[in-house]
N, C-alpha and C. Protein backbone atom coordinates (compact mmCIF):
# COMPACT_ATOMS: atom_id res chain seq x y z
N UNK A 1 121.07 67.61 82.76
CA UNK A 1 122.40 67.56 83.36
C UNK A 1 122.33 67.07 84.80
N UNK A 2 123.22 66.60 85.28
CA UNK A 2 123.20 65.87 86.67
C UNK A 2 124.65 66.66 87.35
N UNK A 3 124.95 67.50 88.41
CA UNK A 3 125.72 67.32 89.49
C UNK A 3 126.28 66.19 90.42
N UNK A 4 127.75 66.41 90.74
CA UNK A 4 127.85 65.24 91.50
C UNK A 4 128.91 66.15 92.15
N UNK A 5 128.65 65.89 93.52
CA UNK A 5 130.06 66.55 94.69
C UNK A 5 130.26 65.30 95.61
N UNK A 6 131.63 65.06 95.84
CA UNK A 6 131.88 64.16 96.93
C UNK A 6 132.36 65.14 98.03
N UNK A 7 132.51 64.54 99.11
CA UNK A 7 132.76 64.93 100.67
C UNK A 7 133.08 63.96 101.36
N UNK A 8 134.18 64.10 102.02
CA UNK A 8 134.74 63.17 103.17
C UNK A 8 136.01 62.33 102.88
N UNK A 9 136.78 63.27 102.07
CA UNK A 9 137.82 62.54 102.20
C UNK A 9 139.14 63.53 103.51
N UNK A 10 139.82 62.72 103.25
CA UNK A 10 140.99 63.21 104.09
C UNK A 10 142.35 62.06 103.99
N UNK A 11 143.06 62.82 105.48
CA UNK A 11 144.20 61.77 105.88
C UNK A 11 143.82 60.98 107.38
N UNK A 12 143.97 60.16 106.95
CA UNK A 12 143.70 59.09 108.43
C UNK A 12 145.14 57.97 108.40
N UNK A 13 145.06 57.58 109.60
CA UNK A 13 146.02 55.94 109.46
C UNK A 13 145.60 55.18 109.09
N UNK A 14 146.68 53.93 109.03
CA UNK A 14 146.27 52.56 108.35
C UNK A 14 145.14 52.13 109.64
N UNK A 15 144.17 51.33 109.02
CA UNK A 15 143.43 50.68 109.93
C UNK A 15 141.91 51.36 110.28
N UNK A 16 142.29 53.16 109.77
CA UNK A 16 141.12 53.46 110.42
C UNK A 16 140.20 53.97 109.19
N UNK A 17 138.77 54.28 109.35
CA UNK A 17 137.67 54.31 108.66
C UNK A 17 137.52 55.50 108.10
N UNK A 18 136.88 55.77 107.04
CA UNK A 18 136.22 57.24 106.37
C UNK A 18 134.72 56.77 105.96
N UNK A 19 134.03 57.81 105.79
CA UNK A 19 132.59 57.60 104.92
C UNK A 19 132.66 58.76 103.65
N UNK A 20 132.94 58.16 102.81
CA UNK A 20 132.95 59.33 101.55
C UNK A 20 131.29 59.28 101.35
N UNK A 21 130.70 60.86 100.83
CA UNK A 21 129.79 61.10 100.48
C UNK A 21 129.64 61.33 99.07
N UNK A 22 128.33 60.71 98.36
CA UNK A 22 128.28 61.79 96.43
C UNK A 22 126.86 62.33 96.83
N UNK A 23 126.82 63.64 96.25
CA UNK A 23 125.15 64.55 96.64
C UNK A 23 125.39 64.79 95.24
N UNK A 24 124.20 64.36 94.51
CA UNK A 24 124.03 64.32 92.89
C UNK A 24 122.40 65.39 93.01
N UNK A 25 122.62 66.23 92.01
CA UNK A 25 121.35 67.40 92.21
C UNK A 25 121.76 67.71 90.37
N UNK A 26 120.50 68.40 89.93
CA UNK A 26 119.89 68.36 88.47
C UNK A 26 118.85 67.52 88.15
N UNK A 27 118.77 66.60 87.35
CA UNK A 27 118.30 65.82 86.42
C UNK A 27 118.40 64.42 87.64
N UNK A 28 118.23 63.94 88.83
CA UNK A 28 118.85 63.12 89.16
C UNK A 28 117.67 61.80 88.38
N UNK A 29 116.43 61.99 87.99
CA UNK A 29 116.00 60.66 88.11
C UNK A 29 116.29 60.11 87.08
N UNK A 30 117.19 60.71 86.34
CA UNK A 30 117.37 60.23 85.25
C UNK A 30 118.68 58.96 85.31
N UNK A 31 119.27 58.66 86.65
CA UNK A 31 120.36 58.23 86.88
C UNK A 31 119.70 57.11 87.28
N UNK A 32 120.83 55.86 86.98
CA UNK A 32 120.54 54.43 87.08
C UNK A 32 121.78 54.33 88.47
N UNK A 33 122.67 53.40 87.92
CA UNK A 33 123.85 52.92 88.32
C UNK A 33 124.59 54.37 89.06
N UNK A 34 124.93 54.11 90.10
CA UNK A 34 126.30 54.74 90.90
C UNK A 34 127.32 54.49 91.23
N UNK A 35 128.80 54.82 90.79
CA UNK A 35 129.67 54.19 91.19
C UNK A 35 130.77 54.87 91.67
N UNK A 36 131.91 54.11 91.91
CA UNK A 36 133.15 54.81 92.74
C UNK A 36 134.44 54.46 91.82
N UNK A 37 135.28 55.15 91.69
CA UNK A 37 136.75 54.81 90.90
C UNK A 37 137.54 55.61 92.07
N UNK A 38 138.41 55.81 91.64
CA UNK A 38 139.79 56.46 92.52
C UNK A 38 140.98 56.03 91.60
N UNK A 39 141.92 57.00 91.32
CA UNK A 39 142.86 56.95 91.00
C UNK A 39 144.04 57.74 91.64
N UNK A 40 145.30 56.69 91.77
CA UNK A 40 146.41 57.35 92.53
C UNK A 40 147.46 57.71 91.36
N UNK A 41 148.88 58.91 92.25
CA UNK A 41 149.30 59.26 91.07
C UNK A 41 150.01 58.28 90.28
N UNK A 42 150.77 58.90 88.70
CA UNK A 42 151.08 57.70 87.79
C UNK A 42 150.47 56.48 87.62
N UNK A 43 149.22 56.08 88.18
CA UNK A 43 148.09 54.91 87.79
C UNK A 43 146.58 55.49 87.28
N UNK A 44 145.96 54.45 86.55
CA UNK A 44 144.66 54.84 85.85
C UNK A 44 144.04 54.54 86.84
N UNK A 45 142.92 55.49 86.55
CA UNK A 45 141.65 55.20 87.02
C UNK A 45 141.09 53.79 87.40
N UNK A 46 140.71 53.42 88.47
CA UNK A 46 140.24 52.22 88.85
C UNK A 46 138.67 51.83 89.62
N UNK A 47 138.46 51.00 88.86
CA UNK A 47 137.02 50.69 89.64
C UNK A 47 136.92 50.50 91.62
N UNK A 48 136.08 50.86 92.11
CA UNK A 48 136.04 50.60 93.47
C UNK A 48 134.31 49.73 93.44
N UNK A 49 133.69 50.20 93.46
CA UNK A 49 132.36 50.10 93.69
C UNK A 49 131.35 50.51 92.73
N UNK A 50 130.17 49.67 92.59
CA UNK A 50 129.14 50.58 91.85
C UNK A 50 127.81 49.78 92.73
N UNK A 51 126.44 50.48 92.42
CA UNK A 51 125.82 49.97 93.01
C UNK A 51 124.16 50.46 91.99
N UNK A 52 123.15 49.53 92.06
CA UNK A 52 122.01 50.14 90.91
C UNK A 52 121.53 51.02 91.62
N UNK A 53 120.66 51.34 91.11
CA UNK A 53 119.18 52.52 90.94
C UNK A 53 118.14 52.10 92.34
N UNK A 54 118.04 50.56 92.93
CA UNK A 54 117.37 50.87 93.87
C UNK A 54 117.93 49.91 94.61
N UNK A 55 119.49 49.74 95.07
CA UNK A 55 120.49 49.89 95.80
C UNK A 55 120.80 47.96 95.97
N UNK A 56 119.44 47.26 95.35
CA UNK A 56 119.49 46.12 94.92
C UNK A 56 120.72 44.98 94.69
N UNK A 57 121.27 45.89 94.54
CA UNK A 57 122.41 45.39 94.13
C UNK A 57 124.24 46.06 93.92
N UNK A 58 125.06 45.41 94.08
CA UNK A 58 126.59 45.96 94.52
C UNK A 58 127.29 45.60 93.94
N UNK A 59 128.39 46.22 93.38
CA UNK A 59 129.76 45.30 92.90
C UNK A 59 130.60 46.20 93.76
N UNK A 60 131.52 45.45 94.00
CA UNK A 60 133.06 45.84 94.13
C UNK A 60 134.11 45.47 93.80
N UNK A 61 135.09 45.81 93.95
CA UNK A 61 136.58 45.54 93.36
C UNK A 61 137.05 44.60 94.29
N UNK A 62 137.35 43.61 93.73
CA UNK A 62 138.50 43.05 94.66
C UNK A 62 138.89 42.82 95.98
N UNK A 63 139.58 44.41 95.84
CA UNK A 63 141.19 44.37 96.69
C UNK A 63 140.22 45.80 97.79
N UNK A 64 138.92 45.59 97.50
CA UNK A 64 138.53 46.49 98.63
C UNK A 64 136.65 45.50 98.94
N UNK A 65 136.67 44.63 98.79
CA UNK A 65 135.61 43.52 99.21
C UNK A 65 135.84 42.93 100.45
N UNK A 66 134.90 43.11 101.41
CA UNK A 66 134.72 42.87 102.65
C UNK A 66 135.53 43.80 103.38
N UNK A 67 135.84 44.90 102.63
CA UNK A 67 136.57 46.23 103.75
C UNK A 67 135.35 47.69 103.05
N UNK A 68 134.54 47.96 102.07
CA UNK A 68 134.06 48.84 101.53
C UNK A 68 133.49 48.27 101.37
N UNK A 69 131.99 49.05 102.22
CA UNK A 69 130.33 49.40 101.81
C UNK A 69 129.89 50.37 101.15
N UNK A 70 129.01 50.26 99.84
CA UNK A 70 128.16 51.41 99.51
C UNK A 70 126.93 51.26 99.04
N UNK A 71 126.46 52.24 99.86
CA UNK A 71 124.74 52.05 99.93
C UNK A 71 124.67 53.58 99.04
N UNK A 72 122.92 53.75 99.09
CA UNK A 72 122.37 55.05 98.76
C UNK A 72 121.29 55.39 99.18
N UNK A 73 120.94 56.57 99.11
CA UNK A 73 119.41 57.09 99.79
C UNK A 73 118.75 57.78 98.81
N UNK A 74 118.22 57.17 97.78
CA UNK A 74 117.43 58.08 96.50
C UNK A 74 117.03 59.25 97.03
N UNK A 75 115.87 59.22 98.63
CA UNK A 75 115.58 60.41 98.71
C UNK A 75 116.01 61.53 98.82
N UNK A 76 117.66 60.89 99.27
CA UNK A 76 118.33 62.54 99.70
C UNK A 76 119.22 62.78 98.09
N UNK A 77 119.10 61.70 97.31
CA UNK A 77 120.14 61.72 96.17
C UNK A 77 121.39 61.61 96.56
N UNK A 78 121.77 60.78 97.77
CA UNK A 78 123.12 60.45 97.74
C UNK A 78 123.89 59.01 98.40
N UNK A 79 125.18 58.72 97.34
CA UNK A 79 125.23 57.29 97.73
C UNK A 79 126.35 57.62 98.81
N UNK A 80 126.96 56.48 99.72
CA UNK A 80 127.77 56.70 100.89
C UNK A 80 128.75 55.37 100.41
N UNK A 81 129.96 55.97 100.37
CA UNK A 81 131.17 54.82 100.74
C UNK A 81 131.62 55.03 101.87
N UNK A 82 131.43 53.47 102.37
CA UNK A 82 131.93 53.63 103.87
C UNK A 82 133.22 52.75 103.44
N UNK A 83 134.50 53.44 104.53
CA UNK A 83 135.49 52.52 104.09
C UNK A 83 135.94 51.93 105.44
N UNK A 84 136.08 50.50 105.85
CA UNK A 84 136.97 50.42 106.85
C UNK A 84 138.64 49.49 106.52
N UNK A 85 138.73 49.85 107.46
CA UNK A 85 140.27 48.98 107.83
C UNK A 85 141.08 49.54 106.44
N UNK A 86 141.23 50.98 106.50
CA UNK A 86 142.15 51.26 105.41
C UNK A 86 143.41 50.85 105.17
N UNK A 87 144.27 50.51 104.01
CA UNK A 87 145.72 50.64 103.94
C UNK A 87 146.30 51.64 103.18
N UNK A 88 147.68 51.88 103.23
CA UNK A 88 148.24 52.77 102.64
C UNK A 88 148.04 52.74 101.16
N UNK A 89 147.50 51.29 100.42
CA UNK A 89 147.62 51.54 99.35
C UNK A 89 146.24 51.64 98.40
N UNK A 90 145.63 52.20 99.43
CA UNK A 90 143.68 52.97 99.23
C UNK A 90 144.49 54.48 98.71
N UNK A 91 145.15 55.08 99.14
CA UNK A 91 145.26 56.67 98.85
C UNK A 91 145.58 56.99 97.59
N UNK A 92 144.23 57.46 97.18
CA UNK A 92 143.91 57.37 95.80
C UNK A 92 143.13 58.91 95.55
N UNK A 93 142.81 59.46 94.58
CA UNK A 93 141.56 60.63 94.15
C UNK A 93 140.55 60.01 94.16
N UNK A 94 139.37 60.01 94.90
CA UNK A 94 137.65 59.27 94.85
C UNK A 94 137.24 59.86 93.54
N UNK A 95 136.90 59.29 92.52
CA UNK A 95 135.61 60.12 92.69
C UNK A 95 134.26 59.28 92.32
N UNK A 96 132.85 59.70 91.88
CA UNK A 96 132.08 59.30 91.92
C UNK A 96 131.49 59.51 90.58
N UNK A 97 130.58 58.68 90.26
CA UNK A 97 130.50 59.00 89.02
C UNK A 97 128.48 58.09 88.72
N UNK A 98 127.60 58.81 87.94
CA UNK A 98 126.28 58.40 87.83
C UNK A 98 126.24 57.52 86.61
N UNK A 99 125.71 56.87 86.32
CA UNK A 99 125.14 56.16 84.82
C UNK A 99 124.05 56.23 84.72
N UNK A 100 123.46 56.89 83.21
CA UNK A 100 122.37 57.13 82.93
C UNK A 100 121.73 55.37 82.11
N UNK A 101 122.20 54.82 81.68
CA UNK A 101 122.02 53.74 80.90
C UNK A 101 121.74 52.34 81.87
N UNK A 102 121.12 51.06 81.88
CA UNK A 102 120.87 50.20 82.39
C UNK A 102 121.91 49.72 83.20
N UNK A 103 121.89 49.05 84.32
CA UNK A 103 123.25 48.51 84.99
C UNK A 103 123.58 47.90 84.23
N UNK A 104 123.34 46.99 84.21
CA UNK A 104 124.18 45.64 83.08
C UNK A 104 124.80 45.26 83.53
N UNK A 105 126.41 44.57 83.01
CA UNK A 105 126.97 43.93 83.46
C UNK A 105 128.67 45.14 83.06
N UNK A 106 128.24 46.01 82.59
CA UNK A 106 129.57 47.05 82.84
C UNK A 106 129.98 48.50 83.92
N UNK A 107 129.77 47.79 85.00
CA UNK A 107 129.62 48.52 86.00
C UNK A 107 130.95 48.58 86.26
N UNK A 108 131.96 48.79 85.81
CA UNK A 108 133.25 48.52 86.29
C UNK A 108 133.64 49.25 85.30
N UNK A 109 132.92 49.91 84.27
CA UNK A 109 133.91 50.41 83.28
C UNK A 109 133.57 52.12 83.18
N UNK A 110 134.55 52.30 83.39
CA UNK A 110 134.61 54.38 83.42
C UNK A 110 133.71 54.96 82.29
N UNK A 111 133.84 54.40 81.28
CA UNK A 111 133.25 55.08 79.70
C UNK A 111 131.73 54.48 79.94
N UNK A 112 131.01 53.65 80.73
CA UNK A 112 130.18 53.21 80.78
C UNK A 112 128.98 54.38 81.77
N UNK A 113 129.86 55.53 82.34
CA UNK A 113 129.54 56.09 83.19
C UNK A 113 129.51 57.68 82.72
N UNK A 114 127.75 58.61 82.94
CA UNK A 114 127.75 59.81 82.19
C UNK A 114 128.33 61.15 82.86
N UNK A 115 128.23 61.25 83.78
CA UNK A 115 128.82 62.10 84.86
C UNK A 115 129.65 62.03 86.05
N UNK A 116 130.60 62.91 86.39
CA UNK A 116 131.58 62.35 87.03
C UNK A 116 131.15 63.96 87.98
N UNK A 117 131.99 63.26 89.48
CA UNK A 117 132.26 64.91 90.38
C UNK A 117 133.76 64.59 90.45
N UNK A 118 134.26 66.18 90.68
CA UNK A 118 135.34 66.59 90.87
C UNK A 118 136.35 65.77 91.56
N UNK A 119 136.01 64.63 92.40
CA UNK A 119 137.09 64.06 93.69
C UNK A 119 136.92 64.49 94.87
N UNK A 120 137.48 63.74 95.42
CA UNK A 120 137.88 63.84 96.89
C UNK A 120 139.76 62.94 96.90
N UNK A 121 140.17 63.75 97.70
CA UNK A 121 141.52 63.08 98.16
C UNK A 121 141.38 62.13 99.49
N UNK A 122 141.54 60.90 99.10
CA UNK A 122 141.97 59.84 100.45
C UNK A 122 143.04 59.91 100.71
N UNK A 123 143.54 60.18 101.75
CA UNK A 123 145.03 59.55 102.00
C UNK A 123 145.45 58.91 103.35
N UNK A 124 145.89 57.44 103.21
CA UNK A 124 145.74 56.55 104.51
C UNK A 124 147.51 56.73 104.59
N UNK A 125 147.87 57.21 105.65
CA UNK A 125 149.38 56.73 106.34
C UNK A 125 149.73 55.59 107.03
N UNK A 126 150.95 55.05 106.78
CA UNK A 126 150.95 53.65 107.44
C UNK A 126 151.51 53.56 108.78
């Protein structure tokens, strides 16, 4: 089994920065791929970020590319979304989520992913 807790969300203004944290503890070496979704209310779940096993490599979404970094630190077991230049329409539920299975090329897809943590709430005011 694998744990996952995020940390660092909140309310900030438009424009300004957060660093969301995931601290994954259990089973961690068993985890490949790390990634980020967020969902706001009345909308699905949405991809943000994922990143592999030895940080090699990144995807992101879109509509948060060249504003959201995420790295990781195997040793401490945890990956970091840094967010800058937020807008109002980031305020979403984080959460984070591990993949036990090869990156591949479905890093973007929720069902592709074995463990999830609870969330964090973003919320950017404009």
């Amino acid at each position: 089994q694998v744990q996952l807790v995020e940390s660092g969300g909140g309310l900030v203004q438009a424009w300004d920065s957060l660093r969301l944290s995931c601290a994954a503890s259990g089973r961690t070496f068993s985890i490949n791929g790390m990634g980020w979704f967020r969902q706001a209310p009345g909308k699905e779940r949405e991809f943000v970020a994922a990143i592999s096993r030895n940080g090699g490599r990144t995807d992101y979404a879109d509509s948060v590319k060249g504003r959201f970094t995420l790295s990781r630190d195997n040793a401490k077991n945890t990956v970091y979304l840094q967010m800058n230049s937020l807008k109002p329409e980031d305020t979403a539920v984080y959460y984070c989520a591990a993949m036990l299975g090869p990156y591949g090329s479905r890093w973007n897809v929720p069902r592709e992913y074995d463990y999830w943590g609870p969330g964090t709430q973003v919320t950017v005011s404009s």
